[in-house]
N, C-alpha and C. Protein backbone atom coordinates (compact mmCIF):
# COMPACT_ATOMS: atom_id res chain seq x y z
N UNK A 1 75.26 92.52 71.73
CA UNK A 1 75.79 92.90 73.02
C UNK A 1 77.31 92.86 72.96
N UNK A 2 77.99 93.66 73.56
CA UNK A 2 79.49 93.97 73.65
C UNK A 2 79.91 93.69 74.91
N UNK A 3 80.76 92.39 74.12
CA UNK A 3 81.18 91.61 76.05
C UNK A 3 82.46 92.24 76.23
N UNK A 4 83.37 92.71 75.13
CA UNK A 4 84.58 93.26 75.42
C UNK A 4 84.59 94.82 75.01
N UNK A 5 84.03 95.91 75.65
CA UNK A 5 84.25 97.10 75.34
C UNK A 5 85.55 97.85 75.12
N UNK A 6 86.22 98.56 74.05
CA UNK A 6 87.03 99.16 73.89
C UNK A 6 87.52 100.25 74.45
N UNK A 7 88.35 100.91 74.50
CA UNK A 7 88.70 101.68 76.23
C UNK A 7 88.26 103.06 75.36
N UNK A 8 87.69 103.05 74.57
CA UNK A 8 86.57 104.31 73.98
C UNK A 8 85.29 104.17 73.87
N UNK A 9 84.62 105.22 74.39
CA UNK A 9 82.86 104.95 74.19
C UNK A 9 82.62 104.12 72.55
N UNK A 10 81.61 103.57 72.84
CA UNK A 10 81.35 102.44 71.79
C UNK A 10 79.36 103.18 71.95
N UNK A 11 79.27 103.55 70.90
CA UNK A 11 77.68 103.83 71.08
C UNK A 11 77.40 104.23 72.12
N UNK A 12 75.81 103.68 72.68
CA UNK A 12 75.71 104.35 73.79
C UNK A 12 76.34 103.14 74.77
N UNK A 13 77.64 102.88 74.76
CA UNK A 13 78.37 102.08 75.82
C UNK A 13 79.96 102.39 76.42
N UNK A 14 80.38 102.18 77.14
CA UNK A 14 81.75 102.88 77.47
C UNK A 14 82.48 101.47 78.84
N UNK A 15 84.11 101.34 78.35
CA UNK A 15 84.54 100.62 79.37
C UNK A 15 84.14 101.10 80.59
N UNK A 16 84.05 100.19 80.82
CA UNK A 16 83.90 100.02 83.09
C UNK A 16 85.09 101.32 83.65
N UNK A 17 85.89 101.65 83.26
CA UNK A 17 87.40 101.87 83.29
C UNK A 17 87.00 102.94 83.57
N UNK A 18 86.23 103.53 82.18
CA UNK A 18 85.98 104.72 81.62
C UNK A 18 84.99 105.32 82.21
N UNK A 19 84.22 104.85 82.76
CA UNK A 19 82.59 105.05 83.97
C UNK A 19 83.21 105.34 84.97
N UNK A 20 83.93 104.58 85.70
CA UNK A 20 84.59 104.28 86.99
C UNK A 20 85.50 106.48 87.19
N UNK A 21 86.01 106.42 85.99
CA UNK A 21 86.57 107.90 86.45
C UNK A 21 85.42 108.78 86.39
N UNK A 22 84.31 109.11 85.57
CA UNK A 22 83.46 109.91 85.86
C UNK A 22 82.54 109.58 87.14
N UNK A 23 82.72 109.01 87.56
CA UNK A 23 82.13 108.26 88.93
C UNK A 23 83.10 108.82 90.20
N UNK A 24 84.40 108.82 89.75
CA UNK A 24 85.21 109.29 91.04
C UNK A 24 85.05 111.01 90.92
N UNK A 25 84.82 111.30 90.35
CA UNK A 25 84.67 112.75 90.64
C UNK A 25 82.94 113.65 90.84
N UNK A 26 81.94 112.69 90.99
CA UNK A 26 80.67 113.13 91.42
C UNK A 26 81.07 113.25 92.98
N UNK A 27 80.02 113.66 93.45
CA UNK A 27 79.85 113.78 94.82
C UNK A 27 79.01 112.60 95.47
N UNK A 28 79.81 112.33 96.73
CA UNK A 28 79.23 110.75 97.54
C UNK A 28 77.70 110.92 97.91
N UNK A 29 77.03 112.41 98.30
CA UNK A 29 75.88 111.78 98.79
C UNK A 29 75.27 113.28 98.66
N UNK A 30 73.44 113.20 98.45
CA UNK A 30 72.65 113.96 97.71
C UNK A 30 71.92 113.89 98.18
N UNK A 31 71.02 114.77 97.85
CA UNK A 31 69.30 114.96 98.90
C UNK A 31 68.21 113.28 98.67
N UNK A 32 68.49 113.35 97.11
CA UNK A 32 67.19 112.46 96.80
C UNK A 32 67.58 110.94 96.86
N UNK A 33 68.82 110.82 97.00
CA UNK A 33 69.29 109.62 96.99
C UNK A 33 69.68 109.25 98.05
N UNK A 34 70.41 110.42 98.94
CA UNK A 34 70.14 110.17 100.86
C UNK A 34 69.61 109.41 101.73
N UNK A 35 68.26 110.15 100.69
CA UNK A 35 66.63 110.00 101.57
C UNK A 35 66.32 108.79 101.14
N UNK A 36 66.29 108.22 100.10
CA UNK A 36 65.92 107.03 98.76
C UNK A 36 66.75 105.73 100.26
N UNK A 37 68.12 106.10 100.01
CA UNK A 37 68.83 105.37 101.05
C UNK A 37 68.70 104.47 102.34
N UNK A 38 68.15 105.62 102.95
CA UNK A 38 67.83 106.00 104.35
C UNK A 38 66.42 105.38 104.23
N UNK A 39 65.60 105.36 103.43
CA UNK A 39 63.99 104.66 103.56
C UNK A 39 63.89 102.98 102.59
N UNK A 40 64.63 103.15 102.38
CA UNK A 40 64.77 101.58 101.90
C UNK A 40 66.35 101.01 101.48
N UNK A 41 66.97 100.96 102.77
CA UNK A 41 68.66 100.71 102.74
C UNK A 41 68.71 98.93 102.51
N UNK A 42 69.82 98.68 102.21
CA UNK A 42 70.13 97.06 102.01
C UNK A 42 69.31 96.12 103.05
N UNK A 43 69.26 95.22 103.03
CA UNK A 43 69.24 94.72 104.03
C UNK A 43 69.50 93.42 104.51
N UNK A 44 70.76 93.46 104.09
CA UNK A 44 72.45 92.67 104.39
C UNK A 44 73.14 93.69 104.55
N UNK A 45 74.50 93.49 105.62
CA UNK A 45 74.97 94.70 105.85
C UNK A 45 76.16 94.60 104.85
N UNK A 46 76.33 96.27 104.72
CA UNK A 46 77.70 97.19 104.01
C UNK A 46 78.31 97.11 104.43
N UNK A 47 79.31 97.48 103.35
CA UNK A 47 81.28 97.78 103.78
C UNK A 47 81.42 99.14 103.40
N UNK A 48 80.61 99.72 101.98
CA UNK A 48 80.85 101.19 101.83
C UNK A 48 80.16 102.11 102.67
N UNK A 49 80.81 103.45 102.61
CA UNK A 49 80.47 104.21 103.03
C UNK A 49 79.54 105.46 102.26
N UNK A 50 79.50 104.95 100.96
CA UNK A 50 78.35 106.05 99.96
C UNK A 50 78.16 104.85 99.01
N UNK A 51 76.79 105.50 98.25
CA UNK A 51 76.92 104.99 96.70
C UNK A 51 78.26 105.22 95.95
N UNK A 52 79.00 106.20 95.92
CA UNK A 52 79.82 106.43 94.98
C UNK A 52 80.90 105.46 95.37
N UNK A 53 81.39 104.95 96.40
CA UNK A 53 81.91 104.35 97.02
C UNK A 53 82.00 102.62 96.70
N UNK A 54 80.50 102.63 96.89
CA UNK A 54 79.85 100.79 95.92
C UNK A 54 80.12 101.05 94.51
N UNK A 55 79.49 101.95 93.90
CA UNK A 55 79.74 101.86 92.29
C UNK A 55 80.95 101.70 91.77
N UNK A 56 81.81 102.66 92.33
CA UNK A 56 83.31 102.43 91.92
C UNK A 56 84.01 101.50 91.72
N UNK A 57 83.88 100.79 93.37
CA UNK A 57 84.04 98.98 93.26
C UNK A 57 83.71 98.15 92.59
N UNK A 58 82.04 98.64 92.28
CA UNK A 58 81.48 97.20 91.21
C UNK A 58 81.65 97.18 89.97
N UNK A 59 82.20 98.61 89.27
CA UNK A 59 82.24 98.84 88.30
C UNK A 59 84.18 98.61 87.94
N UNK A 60 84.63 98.33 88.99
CA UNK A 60 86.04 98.70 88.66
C UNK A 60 86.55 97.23 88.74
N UNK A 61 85.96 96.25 89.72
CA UNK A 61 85.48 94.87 89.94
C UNK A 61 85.41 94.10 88.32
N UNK A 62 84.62 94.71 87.42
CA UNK A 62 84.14 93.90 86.37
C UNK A 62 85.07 93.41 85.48
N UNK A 63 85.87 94.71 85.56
CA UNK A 63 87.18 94.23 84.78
C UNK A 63 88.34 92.99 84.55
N UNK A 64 88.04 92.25 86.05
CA UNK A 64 88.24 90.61 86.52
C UNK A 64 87.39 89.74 86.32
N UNK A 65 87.96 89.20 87.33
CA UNK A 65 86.85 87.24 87.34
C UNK A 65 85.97 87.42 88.52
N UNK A 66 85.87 88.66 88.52
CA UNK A 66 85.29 88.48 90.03
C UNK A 66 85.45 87.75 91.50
N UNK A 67 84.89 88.09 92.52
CA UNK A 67 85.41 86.63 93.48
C UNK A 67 83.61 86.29 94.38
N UNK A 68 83.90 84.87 94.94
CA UNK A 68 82.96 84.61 95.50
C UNK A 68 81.48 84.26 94.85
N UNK A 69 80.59 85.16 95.57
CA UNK A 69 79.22 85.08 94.79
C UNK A 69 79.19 85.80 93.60
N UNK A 70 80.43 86.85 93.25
CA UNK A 70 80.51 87.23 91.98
C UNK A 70 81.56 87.03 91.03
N UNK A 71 82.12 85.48 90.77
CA UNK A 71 82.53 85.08 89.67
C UNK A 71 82.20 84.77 88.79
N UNK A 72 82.99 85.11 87.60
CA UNK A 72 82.38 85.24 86.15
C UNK A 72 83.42 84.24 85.24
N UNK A 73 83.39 83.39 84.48
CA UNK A 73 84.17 83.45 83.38
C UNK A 73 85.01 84.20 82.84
N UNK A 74 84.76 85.16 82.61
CA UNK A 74 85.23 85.61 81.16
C UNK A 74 84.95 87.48 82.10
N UNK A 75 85.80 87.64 82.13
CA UNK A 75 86.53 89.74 82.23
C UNK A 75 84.78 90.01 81.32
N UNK A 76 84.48 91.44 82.27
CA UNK A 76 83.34 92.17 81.54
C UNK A 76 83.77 93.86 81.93
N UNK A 77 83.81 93.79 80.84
CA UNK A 77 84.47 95.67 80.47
C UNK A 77 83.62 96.72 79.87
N UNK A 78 82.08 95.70 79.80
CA UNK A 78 81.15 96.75 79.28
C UNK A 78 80.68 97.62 80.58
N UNK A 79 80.15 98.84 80.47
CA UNK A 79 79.26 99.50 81.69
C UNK A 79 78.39 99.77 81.42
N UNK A 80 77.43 99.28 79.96
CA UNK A 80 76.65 98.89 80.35
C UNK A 80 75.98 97.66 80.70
N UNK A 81 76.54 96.92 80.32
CA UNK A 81 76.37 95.34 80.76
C UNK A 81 76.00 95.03 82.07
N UNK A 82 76.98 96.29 82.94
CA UNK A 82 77.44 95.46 84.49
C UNK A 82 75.84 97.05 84.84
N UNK A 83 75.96 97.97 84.10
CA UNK A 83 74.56 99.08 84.69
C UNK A 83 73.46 97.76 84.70
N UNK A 84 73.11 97.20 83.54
CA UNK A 84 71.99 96.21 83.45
C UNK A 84 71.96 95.33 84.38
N UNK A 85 73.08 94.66 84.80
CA UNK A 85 73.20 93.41 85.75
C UNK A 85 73.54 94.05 87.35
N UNK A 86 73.11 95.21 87.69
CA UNK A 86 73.12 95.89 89.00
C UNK A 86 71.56 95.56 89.68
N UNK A 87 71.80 95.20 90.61
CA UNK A 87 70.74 94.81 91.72
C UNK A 87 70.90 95.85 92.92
N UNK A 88 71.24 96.84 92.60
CA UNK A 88 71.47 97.95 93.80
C UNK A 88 70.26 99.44 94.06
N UNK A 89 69.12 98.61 94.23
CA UNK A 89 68.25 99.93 93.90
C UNK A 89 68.84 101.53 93.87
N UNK A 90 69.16 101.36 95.26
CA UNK A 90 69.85 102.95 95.92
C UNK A 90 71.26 103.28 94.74
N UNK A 91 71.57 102.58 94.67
CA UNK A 91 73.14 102.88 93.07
C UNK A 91 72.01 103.57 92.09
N UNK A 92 70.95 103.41 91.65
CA UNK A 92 70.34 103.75 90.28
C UNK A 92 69.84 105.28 90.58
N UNK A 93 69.54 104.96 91.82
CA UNK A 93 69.17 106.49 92.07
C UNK A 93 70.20 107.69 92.14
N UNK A 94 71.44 107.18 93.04
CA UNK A 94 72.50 108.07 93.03
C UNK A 94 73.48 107.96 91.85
N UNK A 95 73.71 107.39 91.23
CA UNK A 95 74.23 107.49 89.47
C UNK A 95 73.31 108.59 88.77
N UNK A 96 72.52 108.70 89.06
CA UNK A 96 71.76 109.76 88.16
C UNK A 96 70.92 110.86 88.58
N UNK A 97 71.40 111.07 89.93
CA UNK A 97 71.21 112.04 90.41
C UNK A 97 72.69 112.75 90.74
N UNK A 98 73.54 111.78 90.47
CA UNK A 98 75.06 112.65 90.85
C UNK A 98 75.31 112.98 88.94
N UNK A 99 74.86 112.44 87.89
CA UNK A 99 75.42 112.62 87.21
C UNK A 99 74.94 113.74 86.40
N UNK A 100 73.63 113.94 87.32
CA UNK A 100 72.92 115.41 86.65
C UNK A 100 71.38 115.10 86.31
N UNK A 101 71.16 114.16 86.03
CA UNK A 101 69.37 114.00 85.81
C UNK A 101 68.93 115.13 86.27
N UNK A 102 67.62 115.24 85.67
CA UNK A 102 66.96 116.28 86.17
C UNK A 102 66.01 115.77 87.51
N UNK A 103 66.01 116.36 88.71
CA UNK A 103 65.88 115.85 90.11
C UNK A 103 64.48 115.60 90.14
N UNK A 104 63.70 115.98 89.22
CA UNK A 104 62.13 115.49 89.26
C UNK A 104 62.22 114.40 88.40
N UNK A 105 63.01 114.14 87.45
CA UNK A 105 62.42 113.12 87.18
C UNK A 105 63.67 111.66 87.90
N UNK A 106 64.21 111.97 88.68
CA UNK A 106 65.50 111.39 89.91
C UNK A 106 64.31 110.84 91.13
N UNK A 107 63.58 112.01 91.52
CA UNK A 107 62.56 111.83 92.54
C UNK A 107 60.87 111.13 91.72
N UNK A 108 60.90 111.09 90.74
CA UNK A 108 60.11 109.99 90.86
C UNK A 108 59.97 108.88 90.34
N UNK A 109 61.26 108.46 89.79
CA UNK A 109 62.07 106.85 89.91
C UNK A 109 61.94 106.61 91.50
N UNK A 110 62.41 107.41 91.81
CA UNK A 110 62.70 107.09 93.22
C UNK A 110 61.05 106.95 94.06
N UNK A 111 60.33 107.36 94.23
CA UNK A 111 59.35 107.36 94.52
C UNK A 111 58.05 106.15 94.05
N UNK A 112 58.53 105.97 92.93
CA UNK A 112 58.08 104.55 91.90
C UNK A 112 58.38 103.46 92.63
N UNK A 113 59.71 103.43 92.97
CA UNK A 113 60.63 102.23 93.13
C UNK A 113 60.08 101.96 94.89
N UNK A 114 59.92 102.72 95.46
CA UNK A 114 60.17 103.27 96.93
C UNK A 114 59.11 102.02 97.57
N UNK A 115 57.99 101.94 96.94
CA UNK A 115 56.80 101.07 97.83
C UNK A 115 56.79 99.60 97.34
N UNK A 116 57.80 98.74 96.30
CA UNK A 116 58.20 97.89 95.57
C UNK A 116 58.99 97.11 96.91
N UNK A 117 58.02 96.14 97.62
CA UNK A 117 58.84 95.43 98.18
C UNK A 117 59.76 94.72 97.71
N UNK A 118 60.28 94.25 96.51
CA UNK A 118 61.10 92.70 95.49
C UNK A 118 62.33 93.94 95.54
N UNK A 119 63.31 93.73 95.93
CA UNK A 119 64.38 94.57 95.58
C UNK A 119 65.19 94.57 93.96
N UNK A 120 64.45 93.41 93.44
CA UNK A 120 64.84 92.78 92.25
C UNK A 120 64.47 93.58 91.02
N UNK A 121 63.11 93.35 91.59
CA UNK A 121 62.14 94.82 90.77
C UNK A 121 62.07 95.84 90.71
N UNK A 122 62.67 96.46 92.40
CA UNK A 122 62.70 97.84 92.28
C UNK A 122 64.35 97.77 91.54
N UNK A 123 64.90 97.33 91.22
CA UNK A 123 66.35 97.60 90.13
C UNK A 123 65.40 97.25 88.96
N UNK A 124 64.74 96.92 88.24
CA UNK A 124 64.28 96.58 87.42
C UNK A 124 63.87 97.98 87.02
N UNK A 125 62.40 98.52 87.76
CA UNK A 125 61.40 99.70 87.85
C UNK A 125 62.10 100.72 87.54
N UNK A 126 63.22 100.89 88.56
CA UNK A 126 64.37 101.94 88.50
C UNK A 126 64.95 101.96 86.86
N UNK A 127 65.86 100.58 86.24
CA UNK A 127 65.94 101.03 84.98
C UNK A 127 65.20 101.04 83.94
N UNK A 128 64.01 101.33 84.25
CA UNK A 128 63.03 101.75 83.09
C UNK A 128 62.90 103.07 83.67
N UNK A 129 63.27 103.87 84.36
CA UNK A 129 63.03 105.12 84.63
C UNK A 129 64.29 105.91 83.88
N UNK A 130 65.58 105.10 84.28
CA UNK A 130 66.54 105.48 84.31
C UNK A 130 67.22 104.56 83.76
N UNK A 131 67.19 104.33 82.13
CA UNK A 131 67.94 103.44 81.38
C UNK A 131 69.30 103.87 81.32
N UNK A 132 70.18 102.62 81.20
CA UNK A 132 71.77 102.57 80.97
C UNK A 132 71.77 103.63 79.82
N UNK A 133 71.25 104.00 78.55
CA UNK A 133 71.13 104.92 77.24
C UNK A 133 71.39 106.44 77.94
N UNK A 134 70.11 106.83 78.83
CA UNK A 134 70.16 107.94 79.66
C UNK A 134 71.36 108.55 80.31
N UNK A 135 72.05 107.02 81.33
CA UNK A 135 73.35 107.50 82.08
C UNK A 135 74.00 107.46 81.23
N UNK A 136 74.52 107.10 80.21
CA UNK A 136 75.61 107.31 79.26
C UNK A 136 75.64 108.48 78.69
N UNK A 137 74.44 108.97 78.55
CA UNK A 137 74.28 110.65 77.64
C UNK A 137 74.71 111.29 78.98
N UNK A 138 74.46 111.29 80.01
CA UNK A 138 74.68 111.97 81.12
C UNK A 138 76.31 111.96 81.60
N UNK A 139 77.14 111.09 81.82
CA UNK A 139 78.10 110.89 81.25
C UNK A 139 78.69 111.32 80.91
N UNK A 140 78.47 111.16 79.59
CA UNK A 140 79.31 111.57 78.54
C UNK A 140 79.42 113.29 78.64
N UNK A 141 78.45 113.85 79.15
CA UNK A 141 78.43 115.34 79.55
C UNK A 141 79.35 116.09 80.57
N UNK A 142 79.45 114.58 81.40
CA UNK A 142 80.46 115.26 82.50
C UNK A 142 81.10 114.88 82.76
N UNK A 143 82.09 114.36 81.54
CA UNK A 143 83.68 114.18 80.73
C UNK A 143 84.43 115.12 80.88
C-alpha cells in the first residue's frame, strides 16, 4: 500500500491532488446519481451542495491531518487509499457516473446498494461494483 503517493499516477493509483482536478471539471449532478441521492440521502445533515462538491473536499482534505472526527497522523496523498476509506454511498455512485462508467452498469451498483439498510455496506457493495482500479482507468481517460 502507498501511504505517500507521488504527484504522478503510480499504477492503478494517483495523488489526491491529481483526482481532485479531474473531479473539478465533471459535472455536479446526473440522472442516476440524483435519483440514488434523493432515495437514500445522508442522514446527518450537509454542508455541500453536490457530490462533486463533497469529493473535492474529502479528497483535497487528505492531503493534511485532517480535523475533528477526521484526524489522522500522518498526511494521506493516496486516492486510492482515501476512494477505499470513503463511507459516502451517494460519492461512489456519482464518481462514476460523472467519470463516464457505463450507466447500466452505474444503475445497478446503484440499485444493489439501494435496499442495503448498513450505510457501511452499502459503501462496501458499491466498491465491489465499482472498484478504486475501475475509477482510475476512468480517470485517467478524462485527463
Amino acid at each position: 500500500m502507498i501511504r505517500h503517493a507521488s504527484r504522478r499516477a503510480l499504477g492503478p493509483d494517483m495523488h489526491v491532488l491529481d483526482f481532485v482536478r479531474i473531479l473539478r471539471r465533471l459535472e455536479s449532478h446526473l440522472p442516476i446519481s440524483d435519483v440514488y441521492e434523493r432515495d437514500r440521502p445522508q442522514l446527518t445533515g450537509v454542508w455541500w451542495s453536490s457530490q462533486k462538491e463533497h469529493m473535492i473536499r474529502w479528497f483535497s482534505d487528505q492531503e493534511g491531518r485532517g480535523s475533528g472526527a477526521f484526524t489522522r497522523t500522518e498526511p494521506n496523498t493516496s486516492a486510492r487509499t482515501t476512494y477505499n476509506r470513503l463511507q459516502c454511498p451517494a460519492a461512489f455512485v456519482w464518481m462514476a457516473e460523472a467519470l463516464g462508467e457505463d450507466p447500466a452498469l452505474v444503475q445497478a451498483a446503484a440499485d444493489a446498494a439501494r435496499h442495503e439498510p448498513s450505510a457501511r455496506r452499502r459503501s462496501g457493495l458499491l466498491r465491489r461494483h465499482l472498484p478504486w482500479e475501475r475509477i482510475a482507468q476512468l480517470a485517467g481517460q478524462a485527463r
